[in-house]
PDB file of N, CA and C in Angstrom:
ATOM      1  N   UNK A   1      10.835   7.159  24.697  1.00  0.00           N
ATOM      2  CA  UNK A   1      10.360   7.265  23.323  1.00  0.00           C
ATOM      3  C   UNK A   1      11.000   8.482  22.667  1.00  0.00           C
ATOM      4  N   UNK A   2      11.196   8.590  21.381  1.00  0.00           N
ATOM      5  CA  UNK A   2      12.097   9.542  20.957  1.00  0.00           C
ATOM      6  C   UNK A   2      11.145  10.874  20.511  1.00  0.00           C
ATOM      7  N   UNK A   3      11.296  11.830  20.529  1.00  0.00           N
ATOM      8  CA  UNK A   3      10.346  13.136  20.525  1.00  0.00           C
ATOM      9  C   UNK A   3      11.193  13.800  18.975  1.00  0.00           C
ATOM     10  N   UNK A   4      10.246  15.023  19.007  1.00  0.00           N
ATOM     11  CA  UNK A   4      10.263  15.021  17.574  1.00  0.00           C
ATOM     12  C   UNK A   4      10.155  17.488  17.884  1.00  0.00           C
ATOM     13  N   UNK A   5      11.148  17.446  17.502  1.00  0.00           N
ATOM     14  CA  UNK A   5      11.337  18.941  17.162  1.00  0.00           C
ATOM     15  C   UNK A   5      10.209  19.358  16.113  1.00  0.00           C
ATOM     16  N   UNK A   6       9.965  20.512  16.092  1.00  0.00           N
ATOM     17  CA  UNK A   6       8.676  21.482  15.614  1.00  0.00           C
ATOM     18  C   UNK A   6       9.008  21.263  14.363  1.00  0.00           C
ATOM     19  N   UNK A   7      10.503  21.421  14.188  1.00  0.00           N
ATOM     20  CA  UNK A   7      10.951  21.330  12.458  1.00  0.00           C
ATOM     21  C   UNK A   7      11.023  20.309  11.832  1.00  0.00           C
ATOM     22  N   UNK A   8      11.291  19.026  12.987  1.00  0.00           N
ATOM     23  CA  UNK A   8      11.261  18.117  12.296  1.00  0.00           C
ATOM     24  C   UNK A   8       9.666  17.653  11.720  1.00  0.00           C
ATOM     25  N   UNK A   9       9.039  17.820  12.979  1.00  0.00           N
ATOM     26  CA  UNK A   9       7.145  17.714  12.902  1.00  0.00           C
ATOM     27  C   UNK A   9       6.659  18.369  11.341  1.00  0.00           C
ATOM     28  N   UNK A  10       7.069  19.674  11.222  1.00  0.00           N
ATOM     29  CA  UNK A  10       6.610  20.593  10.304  1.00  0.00           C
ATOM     30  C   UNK A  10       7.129  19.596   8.656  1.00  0.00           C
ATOM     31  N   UNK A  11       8.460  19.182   8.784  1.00  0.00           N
ATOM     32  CA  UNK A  11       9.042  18.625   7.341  1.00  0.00           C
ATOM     33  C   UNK A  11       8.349  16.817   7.074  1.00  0.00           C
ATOM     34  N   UNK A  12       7.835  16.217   8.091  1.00  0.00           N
ATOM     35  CA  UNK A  12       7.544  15.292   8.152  1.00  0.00           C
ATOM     36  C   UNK A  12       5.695  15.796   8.029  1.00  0.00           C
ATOM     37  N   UNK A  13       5.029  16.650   7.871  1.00  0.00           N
ATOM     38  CA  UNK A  13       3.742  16.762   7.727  1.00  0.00           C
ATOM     39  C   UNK A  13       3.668  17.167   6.165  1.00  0.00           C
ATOM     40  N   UNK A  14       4.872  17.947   5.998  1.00  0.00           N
ATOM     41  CA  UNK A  14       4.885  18.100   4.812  1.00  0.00           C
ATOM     42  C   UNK A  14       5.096  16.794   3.569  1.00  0.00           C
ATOM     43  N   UNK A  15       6.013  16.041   3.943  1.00  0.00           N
ATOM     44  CA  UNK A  15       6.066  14.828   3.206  1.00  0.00           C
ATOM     45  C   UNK A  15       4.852  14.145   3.136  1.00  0.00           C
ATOM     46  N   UNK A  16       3.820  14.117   4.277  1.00  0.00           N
ATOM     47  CA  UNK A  16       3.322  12.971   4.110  1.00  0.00           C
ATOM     48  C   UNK A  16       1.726  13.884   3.335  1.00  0.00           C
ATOM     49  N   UNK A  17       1.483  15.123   3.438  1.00  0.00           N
ATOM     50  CA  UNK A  17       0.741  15.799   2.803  1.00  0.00           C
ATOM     51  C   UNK A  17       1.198  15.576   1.073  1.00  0.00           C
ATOM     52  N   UNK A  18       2.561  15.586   0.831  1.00  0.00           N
ATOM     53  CA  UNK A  18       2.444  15.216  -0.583  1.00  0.00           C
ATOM     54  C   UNK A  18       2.134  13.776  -0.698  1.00  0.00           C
ATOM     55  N   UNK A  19       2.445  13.068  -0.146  1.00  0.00           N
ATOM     56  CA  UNK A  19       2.307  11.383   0.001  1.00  0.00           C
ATOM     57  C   UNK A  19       0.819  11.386  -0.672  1.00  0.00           C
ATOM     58  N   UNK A  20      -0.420  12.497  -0.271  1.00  0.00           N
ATOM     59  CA  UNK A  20      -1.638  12.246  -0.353  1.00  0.00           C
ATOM     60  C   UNK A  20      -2.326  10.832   0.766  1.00  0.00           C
ATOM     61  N   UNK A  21      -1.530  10.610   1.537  1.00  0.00           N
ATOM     62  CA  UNK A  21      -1.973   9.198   2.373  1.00  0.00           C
ATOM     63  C   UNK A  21      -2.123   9.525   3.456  1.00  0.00           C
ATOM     64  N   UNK A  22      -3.112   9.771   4.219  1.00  0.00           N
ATOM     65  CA  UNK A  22      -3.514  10.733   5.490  1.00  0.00           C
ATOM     66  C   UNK A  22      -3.386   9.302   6.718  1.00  0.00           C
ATOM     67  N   UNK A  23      -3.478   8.099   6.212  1.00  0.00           N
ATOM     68  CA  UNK A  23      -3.663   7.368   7.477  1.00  0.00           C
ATOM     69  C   UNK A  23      -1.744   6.516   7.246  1.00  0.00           C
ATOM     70  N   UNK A  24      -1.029   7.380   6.765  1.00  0.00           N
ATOM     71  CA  UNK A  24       0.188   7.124   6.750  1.00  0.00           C
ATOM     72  C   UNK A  24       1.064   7.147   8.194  1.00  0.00           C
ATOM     73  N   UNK A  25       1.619   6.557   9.063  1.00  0.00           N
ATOM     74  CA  UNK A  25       2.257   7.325   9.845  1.00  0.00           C
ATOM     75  C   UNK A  25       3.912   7.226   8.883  1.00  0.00           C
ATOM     76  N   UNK A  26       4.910   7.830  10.191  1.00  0.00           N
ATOM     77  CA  UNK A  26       7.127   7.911   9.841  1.00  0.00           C
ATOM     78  C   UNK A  26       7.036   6.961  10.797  1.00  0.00           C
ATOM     79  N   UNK A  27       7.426   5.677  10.486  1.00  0.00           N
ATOM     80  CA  UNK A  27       8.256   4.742  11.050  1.00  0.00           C
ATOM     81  C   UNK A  27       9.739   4.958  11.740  1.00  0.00           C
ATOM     82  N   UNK A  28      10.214   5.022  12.539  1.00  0.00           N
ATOM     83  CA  UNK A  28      11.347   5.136  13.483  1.00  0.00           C
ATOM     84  C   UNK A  28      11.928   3.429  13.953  1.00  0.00           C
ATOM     85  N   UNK A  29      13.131   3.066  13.277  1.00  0.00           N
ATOM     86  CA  UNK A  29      13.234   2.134  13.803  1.00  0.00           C
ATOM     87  C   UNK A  29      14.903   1.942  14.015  1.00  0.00           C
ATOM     88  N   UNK A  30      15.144   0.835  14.502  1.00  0.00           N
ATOM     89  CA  UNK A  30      16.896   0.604  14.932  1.00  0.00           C
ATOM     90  C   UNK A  30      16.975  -0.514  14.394  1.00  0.00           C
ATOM     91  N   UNK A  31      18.135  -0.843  13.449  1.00  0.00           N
ATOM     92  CA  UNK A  31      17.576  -2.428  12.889  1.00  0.00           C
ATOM     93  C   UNK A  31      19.837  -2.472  13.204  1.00  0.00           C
ATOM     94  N   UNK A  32      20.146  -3.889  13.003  1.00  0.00           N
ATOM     95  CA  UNK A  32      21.150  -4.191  13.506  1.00  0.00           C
ATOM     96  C   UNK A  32      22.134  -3.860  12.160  1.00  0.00           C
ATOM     97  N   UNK A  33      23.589  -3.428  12.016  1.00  0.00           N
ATOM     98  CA  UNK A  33      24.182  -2.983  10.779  1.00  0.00           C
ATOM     99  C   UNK A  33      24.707  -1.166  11.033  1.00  0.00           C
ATOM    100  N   UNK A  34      25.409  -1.136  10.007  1.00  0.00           N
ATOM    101  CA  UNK A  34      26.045   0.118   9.866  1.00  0.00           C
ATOM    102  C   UNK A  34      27.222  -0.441  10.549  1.00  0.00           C
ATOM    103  N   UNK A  35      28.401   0.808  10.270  1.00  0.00           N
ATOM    104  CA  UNK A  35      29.429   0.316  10.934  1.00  0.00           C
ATOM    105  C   UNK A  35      30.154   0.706  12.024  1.00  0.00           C
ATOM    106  N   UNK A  36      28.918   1.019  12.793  1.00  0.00           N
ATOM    107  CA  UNK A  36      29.202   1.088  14.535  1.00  0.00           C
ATOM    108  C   UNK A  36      28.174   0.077  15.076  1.00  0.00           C
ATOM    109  N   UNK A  37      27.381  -0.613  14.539  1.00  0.00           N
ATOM    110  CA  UNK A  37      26.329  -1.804  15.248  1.00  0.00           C
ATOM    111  C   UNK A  37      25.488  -1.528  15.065  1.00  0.00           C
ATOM    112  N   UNK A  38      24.502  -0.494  15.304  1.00  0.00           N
ATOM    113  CA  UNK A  38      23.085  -0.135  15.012  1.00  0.00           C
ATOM    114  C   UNK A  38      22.923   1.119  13.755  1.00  0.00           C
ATOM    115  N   UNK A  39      21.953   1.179  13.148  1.00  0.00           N
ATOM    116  CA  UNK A  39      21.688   2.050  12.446  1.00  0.00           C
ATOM    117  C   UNK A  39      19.883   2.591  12.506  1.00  0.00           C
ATOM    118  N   UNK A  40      19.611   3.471  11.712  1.00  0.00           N
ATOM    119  CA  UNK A  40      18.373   3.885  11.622  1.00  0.00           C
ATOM    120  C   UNK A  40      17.863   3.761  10.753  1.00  0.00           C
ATOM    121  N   UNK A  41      16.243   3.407  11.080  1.00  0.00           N
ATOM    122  CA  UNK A  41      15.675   3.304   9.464  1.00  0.00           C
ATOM    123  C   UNK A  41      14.713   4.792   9.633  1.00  0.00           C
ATOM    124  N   UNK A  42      13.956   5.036   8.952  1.00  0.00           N
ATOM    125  CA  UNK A  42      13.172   5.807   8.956  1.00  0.00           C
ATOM    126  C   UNK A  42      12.130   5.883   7.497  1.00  0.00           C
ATOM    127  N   UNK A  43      10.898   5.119   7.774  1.00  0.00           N
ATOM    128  CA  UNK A  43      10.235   5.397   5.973  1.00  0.00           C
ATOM    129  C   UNK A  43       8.765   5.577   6.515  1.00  0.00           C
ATOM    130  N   UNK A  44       7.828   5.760   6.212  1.00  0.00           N
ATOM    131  CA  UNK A  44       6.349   5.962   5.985  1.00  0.00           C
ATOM    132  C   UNK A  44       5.588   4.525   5.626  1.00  0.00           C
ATOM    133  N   UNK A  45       4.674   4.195   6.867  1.00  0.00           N
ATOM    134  CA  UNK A  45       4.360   3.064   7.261  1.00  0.00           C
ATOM    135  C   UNK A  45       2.721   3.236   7.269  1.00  0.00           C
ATOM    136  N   UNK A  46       2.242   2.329   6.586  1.00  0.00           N
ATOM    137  CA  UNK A  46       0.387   2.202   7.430  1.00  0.00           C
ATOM    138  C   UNK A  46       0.501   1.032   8.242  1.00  0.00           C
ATOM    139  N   UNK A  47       1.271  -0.137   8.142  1.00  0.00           N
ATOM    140  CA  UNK A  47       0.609  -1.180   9.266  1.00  0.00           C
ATOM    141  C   UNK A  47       1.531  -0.965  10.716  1.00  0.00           C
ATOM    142  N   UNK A  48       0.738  -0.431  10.834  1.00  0.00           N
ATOM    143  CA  UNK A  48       0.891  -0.045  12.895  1.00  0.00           C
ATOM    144  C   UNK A  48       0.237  -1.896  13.681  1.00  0.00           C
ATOM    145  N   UNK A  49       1.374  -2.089  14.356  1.00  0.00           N
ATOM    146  CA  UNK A  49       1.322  -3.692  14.970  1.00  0.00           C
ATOM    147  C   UNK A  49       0.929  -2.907  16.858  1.00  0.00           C
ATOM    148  N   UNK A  50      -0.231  -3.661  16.681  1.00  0.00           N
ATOM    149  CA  UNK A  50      -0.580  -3.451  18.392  1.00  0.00           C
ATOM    150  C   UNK A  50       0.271  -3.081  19.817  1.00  0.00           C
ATOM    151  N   UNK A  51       2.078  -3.492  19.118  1.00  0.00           N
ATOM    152  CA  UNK A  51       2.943  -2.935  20.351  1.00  0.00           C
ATOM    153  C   UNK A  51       3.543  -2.456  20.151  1.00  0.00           C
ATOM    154  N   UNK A  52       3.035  -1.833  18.855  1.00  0.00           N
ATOM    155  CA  UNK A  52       4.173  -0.565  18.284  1.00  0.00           C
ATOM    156  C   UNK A  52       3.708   0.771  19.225  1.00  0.00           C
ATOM    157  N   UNK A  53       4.652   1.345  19.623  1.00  0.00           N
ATOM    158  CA  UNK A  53       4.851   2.957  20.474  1.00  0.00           C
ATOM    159  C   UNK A  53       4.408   3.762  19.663  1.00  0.00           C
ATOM    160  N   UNK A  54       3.582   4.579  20.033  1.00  0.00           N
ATOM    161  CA  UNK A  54       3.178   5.575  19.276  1.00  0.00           C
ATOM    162  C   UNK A  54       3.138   6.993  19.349  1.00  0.00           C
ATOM    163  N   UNK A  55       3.526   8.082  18.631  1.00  0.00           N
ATOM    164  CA  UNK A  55       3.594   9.101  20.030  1.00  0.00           C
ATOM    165  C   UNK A  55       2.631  10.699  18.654  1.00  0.00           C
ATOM    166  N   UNK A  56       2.159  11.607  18.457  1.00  0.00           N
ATOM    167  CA  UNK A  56       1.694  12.097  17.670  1.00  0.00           C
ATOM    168  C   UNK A  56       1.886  13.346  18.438  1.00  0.00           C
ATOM    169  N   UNK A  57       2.380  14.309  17.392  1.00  0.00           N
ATOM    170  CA  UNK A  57       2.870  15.587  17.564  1.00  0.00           C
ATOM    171  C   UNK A  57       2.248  16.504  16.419  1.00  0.00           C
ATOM    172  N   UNK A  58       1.472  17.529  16.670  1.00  0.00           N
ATOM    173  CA  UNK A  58       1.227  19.029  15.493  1.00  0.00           C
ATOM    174  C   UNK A  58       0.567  17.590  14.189  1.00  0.00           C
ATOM    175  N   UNK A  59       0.039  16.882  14.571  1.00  0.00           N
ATOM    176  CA  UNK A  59      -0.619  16.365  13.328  1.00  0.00           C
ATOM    177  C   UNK A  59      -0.456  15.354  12.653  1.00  0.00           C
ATOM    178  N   UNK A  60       1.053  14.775  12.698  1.00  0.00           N
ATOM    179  CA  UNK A  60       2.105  13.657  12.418  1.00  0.00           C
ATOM    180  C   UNK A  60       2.209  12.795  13.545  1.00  0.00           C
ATOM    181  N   UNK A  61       1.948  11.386  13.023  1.00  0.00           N
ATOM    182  CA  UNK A  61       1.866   9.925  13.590  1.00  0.00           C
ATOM    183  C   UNK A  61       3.309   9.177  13.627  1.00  0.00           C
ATOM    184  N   UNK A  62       3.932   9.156  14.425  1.00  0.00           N
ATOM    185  CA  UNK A  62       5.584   8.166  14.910  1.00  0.00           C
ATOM    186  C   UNK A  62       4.977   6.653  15.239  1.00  0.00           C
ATOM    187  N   UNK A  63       5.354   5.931  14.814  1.00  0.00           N
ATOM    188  CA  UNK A  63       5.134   4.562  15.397  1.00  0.00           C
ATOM    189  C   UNK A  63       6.699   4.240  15.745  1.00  0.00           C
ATOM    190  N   UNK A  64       7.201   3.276  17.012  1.00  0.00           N
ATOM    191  CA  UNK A  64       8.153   3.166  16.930  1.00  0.00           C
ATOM    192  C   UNK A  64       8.234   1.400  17.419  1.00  0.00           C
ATOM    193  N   UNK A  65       8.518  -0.023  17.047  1.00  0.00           N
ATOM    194  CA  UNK A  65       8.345  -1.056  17.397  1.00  0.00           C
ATOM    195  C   UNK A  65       9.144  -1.435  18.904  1.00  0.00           C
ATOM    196  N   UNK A  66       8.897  -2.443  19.572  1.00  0.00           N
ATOM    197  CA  UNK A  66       8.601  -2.332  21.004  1.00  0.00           C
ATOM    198  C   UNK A  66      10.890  -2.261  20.939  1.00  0.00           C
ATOM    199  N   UNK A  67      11.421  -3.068  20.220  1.00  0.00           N
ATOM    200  CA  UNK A  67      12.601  -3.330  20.506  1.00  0.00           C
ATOM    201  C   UNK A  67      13.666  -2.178  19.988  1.00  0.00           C
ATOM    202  N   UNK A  68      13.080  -1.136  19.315  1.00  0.00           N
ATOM    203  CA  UNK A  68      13.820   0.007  18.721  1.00  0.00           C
ATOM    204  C   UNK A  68      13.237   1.149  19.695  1.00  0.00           C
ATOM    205  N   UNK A  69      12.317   0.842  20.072  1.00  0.00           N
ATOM    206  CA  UNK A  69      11.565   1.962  21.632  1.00  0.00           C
ATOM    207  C   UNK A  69      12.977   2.188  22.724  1.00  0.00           C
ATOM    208  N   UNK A  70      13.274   0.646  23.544  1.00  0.00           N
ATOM    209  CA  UNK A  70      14.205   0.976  24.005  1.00  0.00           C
ATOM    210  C   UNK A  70      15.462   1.659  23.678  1.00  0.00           C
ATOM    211  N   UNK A  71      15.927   1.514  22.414  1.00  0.00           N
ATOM    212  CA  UNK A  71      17.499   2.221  22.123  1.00  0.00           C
ATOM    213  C   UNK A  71      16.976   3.597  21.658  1.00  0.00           C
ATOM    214  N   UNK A  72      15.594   3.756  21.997  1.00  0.00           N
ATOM    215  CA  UNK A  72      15.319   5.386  21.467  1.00  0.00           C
ATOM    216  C   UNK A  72      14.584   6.555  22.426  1.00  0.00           C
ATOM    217  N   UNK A  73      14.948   5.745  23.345  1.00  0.00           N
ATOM    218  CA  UNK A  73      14.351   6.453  24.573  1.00  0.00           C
ATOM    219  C   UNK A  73      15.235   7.711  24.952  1.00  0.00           C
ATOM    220  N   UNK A  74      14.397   9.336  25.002  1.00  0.00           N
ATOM    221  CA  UNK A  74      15.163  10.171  24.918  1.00  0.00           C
ATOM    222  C   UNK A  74      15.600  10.620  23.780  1.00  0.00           C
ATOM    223  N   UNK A  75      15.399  10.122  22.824  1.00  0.00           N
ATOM    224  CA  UNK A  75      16.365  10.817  21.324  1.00  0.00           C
ATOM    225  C   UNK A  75      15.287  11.600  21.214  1.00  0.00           C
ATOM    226  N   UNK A  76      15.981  12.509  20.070  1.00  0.00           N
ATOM    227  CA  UNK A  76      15.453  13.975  19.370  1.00  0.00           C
ATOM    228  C   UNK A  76      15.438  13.686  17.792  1.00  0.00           C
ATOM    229  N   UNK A  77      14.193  13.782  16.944  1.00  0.00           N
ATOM    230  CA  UNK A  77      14.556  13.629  16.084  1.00  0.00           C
ATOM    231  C   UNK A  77      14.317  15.344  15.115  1.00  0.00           C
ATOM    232  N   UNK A  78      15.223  15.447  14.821  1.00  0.00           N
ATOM    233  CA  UNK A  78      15.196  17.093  13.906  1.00  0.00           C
ATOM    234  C   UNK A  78      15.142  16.903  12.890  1.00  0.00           C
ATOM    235  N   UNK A  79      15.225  17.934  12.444  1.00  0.00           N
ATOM    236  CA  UNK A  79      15.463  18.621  10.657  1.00  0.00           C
ATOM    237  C   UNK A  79      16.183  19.405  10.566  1.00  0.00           C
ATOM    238  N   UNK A  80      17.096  19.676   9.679  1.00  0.00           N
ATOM    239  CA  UNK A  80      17.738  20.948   9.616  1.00  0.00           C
ATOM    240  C   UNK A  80      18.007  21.371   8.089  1.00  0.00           C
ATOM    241  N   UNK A  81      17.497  22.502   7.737  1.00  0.00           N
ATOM    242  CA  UNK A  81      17.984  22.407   5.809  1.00  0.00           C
ATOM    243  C   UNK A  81      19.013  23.876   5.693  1.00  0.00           C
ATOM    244  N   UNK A  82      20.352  23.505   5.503  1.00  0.00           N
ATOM    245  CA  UNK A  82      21.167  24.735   5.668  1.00  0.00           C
ATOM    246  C   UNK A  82      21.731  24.253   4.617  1.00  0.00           C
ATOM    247  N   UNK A  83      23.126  25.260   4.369  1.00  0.00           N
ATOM    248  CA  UNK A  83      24.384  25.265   3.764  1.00  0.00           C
ATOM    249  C   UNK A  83      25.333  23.504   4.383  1.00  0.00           C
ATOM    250  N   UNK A  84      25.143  24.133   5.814  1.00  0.00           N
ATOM    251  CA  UNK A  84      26.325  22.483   5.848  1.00  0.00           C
ATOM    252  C   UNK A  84      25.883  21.103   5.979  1.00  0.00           C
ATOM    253  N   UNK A  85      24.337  21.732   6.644  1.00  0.00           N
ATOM    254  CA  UNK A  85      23.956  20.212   6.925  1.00  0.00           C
ATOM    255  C   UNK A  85      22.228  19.988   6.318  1.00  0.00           C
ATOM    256  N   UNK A  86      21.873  19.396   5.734  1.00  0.00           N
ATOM    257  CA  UNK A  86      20.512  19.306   5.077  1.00  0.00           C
ATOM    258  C   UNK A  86      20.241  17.873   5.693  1.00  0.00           C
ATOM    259  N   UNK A  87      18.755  17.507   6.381  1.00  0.00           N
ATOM    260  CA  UNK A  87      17.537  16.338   6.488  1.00  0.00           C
ATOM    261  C   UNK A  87      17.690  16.078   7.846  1.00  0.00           C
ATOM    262  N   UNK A  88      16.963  14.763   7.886  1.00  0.00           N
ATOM    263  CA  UNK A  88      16.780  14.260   9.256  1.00  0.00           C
ATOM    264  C   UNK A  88      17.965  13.733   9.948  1.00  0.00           C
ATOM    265  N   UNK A  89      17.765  14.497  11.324  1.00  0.00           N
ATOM    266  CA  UNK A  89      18.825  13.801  12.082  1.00  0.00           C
ATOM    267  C   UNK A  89      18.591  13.493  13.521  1.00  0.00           C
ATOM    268  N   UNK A  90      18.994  12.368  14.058  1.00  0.00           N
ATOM    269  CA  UNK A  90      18.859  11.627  15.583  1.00  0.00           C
ATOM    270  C   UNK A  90      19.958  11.963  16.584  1.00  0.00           C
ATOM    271  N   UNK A  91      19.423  12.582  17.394  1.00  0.00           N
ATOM    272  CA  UNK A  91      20.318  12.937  18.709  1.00  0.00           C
ATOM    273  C   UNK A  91      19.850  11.981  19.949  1.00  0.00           C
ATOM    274  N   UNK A  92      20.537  10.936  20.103  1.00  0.00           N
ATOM    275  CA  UNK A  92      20.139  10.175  20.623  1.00  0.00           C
ATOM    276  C   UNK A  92      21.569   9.360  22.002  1.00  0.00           C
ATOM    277  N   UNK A  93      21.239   9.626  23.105  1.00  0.00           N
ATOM    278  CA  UNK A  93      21.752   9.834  24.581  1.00  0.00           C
ATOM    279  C   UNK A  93      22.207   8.334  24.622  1.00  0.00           C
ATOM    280  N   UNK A  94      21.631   7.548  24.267  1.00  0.00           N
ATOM    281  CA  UNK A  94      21.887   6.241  24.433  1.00  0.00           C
ATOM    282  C   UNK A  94      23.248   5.347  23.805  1.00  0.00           C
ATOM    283  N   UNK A  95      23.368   6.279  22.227  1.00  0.00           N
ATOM    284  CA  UNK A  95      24.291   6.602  21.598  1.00  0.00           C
ATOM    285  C   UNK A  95      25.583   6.540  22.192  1.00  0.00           C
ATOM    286  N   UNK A  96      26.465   5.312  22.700  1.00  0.00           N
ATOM    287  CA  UNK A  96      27.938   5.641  22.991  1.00  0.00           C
ATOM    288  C   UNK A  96      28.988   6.378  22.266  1.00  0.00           C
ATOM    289  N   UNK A  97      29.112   5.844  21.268  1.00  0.00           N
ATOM    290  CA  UNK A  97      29.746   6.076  19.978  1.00  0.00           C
ATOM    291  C   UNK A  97      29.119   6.020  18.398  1.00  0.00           C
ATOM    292  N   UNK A  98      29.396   6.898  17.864  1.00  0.00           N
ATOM    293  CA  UNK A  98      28.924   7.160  16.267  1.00  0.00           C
ATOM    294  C   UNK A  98      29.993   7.377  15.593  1.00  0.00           C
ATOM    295  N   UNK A  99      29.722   6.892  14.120  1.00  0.00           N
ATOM    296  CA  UNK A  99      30.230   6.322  13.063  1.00  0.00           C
ATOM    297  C   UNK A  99      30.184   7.711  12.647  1.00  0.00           C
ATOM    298  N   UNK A 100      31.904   7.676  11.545  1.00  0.00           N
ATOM    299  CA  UNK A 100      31.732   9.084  10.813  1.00  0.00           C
ATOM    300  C   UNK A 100      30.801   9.950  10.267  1.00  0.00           C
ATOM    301  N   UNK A 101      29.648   9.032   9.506  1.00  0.00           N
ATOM    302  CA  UNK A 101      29.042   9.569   8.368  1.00  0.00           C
ATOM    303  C   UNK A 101      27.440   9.591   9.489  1.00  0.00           C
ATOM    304  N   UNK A 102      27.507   9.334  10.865  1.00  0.00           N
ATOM    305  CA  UNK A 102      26.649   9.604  11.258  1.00  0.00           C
ATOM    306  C   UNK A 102      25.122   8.823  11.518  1.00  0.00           C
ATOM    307  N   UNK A 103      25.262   7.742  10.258  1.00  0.00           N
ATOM    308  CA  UNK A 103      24.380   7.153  10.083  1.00  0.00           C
ATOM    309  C   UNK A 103      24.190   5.957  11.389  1.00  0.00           C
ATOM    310  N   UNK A 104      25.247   5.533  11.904  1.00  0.00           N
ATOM    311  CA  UNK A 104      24.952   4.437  12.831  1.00  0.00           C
ATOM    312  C   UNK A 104      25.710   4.609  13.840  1.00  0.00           C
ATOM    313  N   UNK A 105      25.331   3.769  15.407  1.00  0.00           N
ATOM    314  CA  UNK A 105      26.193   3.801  16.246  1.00  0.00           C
ATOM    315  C   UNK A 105      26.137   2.520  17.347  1.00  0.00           C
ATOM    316  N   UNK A 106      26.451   2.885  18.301  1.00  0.00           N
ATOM    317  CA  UNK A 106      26.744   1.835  19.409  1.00  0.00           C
ATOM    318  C   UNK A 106      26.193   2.015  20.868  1.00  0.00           C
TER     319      UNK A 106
END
């Protein structure tokens, strides 16, 4: 299941505190596309399905569905807000190869 850095935890409590929607969880998912084969979704979800993975960190709810669980086993999901690189990003082991822009892989 993919785990979730303090910073990322902290920027994702913050979103969903403005959301005002407390029984909101961040959806984590792998859907097929981009142009290395897989890509990521990531949006703010209430219907949690009985075999969705779930994992809750510092306050914030991850659901992750049973077939995007496997290709995310082990990933890291961060934050980072700098000069070169700003938002969410997936470090993820399973990952053979990634696409320039980062967004998808294989």
């Amino acid at each position: 299941m993919i785990t979730l850095t303090d910073t990322a935890a902290n920027k994702v409590k913050e979103l969903l505190d403005a959301e005002g929607e407390p029984e909101m969880a961040l959806r984590v998912a792998v859907r097929p596309g981009g142009c290395s084969g897989f890509s990521y979704e990531m949006f703010f979800d209430t219907d949690v399905a009985d075999d969705d993975v779930t994992l809750e960190k510092d306050g914030v709810r991850v659901v992750v569905d049973p077939s995007s669980a496997q290709l995310l086993t082990g990933a890291t999901l961060d934050y980072k807000d700098g000069l070169q690189q700003a938002g969410f990003s997936i470090d993820n082991p399973n990952a053979q190869r990634t696409c320039g822009c980062g967004q998808s892989f294989s």
